[in-house]
N, C-alpha and C. Protein backbone atom coordinates (compact mmCIF):
# COMPACT_ATOMS: atom_id res chain seq x y z
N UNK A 1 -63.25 -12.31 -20.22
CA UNK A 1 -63.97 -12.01 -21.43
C UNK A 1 -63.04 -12.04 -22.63
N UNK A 2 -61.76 -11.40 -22.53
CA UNK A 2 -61.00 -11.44 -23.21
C UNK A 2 -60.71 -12.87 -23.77
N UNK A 3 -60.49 -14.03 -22.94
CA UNK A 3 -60.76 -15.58 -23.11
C UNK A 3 -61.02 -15.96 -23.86
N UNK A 4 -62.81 -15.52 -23.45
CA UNK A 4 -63.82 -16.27 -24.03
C UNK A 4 -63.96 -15.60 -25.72
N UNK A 5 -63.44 -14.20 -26.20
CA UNK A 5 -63.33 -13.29 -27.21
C UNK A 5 -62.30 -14.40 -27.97
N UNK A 6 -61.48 -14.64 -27.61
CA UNK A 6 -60.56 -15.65 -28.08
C UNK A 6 -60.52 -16.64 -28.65
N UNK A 7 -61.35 -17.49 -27.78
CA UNK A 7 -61.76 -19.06 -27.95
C UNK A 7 -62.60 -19.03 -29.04
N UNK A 8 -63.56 -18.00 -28.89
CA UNK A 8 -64.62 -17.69 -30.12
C UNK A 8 -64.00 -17.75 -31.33
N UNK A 9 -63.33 -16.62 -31.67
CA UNK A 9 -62.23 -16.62 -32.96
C UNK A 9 -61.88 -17.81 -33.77
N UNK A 10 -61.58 -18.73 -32.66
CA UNK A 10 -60.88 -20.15 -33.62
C UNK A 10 -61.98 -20.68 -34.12
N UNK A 11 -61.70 -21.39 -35.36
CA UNK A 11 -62.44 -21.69 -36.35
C UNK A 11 -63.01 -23.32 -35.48
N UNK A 12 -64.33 -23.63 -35.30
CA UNK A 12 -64.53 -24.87 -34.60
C UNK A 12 -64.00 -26.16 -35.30
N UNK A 13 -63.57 -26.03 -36.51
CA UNK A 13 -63.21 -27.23 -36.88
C UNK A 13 -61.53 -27.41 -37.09
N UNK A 14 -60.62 -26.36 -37.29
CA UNK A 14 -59.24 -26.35 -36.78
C UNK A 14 -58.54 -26.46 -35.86
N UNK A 15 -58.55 -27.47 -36.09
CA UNK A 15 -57.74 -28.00 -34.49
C UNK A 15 -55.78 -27.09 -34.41
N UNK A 16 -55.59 -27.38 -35.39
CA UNK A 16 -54.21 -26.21 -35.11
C UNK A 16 -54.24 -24.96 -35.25
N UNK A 17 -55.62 -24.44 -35.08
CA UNK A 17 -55.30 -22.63 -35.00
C UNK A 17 -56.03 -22.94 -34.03
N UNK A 18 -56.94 -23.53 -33.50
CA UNK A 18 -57.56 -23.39 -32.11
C UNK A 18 -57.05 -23.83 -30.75
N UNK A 19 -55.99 -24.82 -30.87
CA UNK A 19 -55.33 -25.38 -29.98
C UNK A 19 -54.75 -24.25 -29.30
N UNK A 20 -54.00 -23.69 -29.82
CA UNK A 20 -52.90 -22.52 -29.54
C UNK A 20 -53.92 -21.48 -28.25
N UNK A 21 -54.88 -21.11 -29.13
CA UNK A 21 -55.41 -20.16 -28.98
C UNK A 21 -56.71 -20.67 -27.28
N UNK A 22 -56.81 -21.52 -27.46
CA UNK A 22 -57.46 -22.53 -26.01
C UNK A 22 -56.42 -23.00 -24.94
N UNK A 23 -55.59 -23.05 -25.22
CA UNK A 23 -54.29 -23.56 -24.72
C UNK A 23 -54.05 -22.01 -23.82
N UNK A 24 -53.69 -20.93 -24.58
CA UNK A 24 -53.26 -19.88 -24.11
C UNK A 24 -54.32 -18.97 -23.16
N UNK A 25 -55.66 -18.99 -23.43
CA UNK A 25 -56.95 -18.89 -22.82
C UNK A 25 -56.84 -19.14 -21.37
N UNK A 26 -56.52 -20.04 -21.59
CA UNK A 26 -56.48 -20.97 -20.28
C UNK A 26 -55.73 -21.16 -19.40
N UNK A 27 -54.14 -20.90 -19.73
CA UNK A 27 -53.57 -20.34 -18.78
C UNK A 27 -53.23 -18.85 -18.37
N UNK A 28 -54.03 -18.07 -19.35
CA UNK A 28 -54.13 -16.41 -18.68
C UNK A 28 -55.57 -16.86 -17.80
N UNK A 29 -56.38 -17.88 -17.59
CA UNK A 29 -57.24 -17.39 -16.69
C UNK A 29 -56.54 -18.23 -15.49
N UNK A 30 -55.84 -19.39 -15.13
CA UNK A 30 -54.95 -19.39 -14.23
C UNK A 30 -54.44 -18.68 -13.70
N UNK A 31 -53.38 -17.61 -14.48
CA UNK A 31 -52.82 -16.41 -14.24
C UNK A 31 -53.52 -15.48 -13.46
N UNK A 32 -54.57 -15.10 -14.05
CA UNK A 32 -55.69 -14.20 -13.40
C UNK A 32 -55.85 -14.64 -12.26
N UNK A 33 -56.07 -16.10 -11.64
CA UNK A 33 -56.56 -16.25 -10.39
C UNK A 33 -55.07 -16.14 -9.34
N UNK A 34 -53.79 -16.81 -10.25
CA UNK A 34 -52.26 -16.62 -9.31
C UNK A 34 -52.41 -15.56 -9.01
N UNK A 35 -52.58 -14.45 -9.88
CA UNK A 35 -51.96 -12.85 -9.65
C UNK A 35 -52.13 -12.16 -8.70
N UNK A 36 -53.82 -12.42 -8.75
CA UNK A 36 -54.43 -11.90 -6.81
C UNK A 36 -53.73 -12.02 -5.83
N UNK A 37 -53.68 -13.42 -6.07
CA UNK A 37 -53.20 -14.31 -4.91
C UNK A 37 -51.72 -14.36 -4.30
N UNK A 38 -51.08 -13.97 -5.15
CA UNK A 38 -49.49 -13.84 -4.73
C UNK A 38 -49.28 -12.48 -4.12
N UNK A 39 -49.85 -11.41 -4.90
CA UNK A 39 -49.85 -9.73 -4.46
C UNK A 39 -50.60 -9.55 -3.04
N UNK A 40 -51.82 -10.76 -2.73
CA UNK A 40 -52.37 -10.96 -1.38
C UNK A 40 -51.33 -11.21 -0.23
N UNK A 41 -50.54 -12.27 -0.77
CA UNK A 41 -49.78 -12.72 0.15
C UNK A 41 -48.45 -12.13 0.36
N UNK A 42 -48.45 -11.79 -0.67
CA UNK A 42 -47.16 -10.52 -0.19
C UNK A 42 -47.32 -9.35 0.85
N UNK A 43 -48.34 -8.55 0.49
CA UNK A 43 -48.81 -7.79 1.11
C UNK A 43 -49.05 -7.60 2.68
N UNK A 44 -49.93 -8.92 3.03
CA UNK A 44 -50.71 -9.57 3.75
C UNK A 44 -49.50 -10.19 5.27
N UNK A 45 -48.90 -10.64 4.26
CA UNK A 45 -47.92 -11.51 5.13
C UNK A 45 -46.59 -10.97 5.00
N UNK A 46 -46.25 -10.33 4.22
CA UNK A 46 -44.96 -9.32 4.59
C UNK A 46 -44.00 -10.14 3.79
N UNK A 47 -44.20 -10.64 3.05
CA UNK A 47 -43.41 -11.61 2.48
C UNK A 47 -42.42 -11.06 1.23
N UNK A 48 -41.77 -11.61 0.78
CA UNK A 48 -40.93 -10.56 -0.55
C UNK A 48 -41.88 -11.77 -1.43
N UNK A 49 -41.34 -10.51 -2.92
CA UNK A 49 -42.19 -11.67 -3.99
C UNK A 49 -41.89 -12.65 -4.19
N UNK A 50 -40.85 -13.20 -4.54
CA UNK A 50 -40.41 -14.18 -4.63
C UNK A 50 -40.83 -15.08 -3.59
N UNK A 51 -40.65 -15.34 -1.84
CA UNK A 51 -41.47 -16.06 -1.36
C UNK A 51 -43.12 -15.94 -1.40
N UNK A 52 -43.23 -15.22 -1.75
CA UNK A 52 -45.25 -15.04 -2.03
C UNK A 52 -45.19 -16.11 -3.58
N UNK A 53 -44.24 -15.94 -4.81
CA UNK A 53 -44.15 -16.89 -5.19
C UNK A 53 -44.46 -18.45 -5.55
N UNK A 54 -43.08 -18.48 -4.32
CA UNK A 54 -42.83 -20.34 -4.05
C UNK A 54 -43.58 -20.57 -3.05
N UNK A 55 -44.40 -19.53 -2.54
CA UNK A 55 -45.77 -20.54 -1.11
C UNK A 55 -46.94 -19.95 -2.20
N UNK A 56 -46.88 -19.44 -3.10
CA UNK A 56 -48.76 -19.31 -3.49
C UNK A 56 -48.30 -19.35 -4.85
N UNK A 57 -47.37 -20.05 -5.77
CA UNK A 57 -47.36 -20.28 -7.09
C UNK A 57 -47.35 -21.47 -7.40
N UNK A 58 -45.86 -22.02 -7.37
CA UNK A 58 -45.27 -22.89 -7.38
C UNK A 58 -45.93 -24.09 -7.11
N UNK A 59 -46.50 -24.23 -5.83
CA UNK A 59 -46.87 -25.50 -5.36
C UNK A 59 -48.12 -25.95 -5.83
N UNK A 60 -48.68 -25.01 -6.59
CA UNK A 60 -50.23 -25.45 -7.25
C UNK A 60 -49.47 -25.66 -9.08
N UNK A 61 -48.30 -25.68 -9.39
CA UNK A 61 -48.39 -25.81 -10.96
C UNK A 61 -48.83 -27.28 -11.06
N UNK A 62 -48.11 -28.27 -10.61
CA UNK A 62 -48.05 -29.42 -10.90
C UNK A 62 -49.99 -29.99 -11.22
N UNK A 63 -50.43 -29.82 -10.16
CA UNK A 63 -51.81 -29.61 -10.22
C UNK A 63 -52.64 -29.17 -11.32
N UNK A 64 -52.27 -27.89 -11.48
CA UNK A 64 -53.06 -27.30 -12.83
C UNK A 64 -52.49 -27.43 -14.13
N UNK A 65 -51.48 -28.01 -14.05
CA UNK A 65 -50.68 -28.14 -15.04
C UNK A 65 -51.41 -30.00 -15.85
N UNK A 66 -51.80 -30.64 -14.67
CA UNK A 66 -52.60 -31.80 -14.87
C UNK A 66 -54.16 -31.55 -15.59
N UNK A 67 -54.65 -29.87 -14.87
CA UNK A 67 -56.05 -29.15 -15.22
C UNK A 67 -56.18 -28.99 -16.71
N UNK A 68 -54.98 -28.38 -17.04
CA UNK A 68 -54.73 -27.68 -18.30
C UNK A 68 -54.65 -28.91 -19.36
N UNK A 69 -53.82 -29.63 -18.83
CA UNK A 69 -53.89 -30.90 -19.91
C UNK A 69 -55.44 -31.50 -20.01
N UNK A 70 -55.93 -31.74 -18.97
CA UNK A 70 -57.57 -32.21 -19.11
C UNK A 70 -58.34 -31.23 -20.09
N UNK A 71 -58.55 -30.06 -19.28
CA UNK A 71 -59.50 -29.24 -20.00
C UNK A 71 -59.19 -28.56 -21.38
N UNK A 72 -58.17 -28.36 -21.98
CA UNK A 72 -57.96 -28.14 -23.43
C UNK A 72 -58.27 -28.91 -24.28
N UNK A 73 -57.94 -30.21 -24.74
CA UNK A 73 -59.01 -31.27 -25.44
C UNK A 73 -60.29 -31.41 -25.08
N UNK A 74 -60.65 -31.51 -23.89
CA UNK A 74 -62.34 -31.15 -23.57
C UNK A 74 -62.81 -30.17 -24.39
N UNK A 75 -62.35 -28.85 -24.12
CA UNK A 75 -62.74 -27.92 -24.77
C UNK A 75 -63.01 -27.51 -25.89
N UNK A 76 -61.81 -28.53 -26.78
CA UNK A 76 -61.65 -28.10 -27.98
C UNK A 76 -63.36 -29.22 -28.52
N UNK A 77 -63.13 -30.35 -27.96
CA UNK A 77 -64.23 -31.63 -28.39
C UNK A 77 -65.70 -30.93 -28.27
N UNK A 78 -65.61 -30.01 -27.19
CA UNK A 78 -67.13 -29.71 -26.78
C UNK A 78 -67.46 -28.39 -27.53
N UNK A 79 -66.47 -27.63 -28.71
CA UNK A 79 -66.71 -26.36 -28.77
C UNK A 79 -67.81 -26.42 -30.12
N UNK A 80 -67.55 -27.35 -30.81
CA UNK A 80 -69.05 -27.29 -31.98
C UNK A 80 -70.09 -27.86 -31.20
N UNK A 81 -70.80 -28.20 -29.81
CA UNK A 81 -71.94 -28.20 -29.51
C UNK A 81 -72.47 -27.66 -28.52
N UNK A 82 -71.31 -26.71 -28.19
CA UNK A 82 -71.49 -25.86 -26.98
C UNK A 82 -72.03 -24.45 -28.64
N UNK A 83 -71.37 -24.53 -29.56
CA UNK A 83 -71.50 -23.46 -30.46
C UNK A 83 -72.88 -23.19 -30.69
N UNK A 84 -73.87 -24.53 -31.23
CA UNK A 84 -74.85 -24.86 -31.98
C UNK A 84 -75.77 -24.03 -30.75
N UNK A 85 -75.55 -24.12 -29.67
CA UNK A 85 -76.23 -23.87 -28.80
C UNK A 85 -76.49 -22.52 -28.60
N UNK A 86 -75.24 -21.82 -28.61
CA UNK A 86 -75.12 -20.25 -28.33
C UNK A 86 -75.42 -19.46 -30.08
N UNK A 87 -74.96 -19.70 -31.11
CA UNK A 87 -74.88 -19.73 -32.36
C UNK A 87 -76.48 -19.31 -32.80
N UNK A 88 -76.69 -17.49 -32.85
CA UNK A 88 -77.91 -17.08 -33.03
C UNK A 88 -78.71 -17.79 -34.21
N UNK A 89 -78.00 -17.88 -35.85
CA UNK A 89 -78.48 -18.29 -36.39
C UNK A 89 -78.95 -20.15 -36.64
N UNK A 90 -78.97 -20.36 -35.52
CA UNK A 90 -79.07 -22.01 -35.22
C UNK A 90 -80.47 -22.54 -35.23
């Protein structure tokens, strides 16, 4: 929610105050899903952090790191007609 509180904020037609701010969105909700997931496997599997880490961090950046590049220009392109839509006085 905090995210989506975020994304809202940027002005739909500034692309350099919104970039930042979609950009950063987006990898705290990455984050959100690592965080579980590493404290799982630590736990779980007895592992120190650091290997909970490099078996449940590491090996998915490259990946989302490809995600992140996709979906931030998406986002930013789709946010004045995703707006019009949600946007009470519309």
């Amino acid at each position: 929610m905090v995210a989506g509180f975020a994304v809202q904020k940027a002005d739909e037609d500034d692309w350099k105050r919104a970039f930042p701010i979609v950009l950063s969105a987006t990898i705290a909700g990455f984050l959100a899903i690592y965080f579980p997931g590493v404290i799982f496997m630590k736990k779980n599997l007895n592992l120190t952090f650091g290997e909970a880490i490099s078996r449940g961090f590491v090996p998915f950046l490259i990946a989302d790191a490809i995600k992140i590049a996709a979906v931030v220009p998406i986002t930013l392109k789709l946010r004045p007609i995703i707006r019009r839509y949600l946007s009470p006085d519309a």
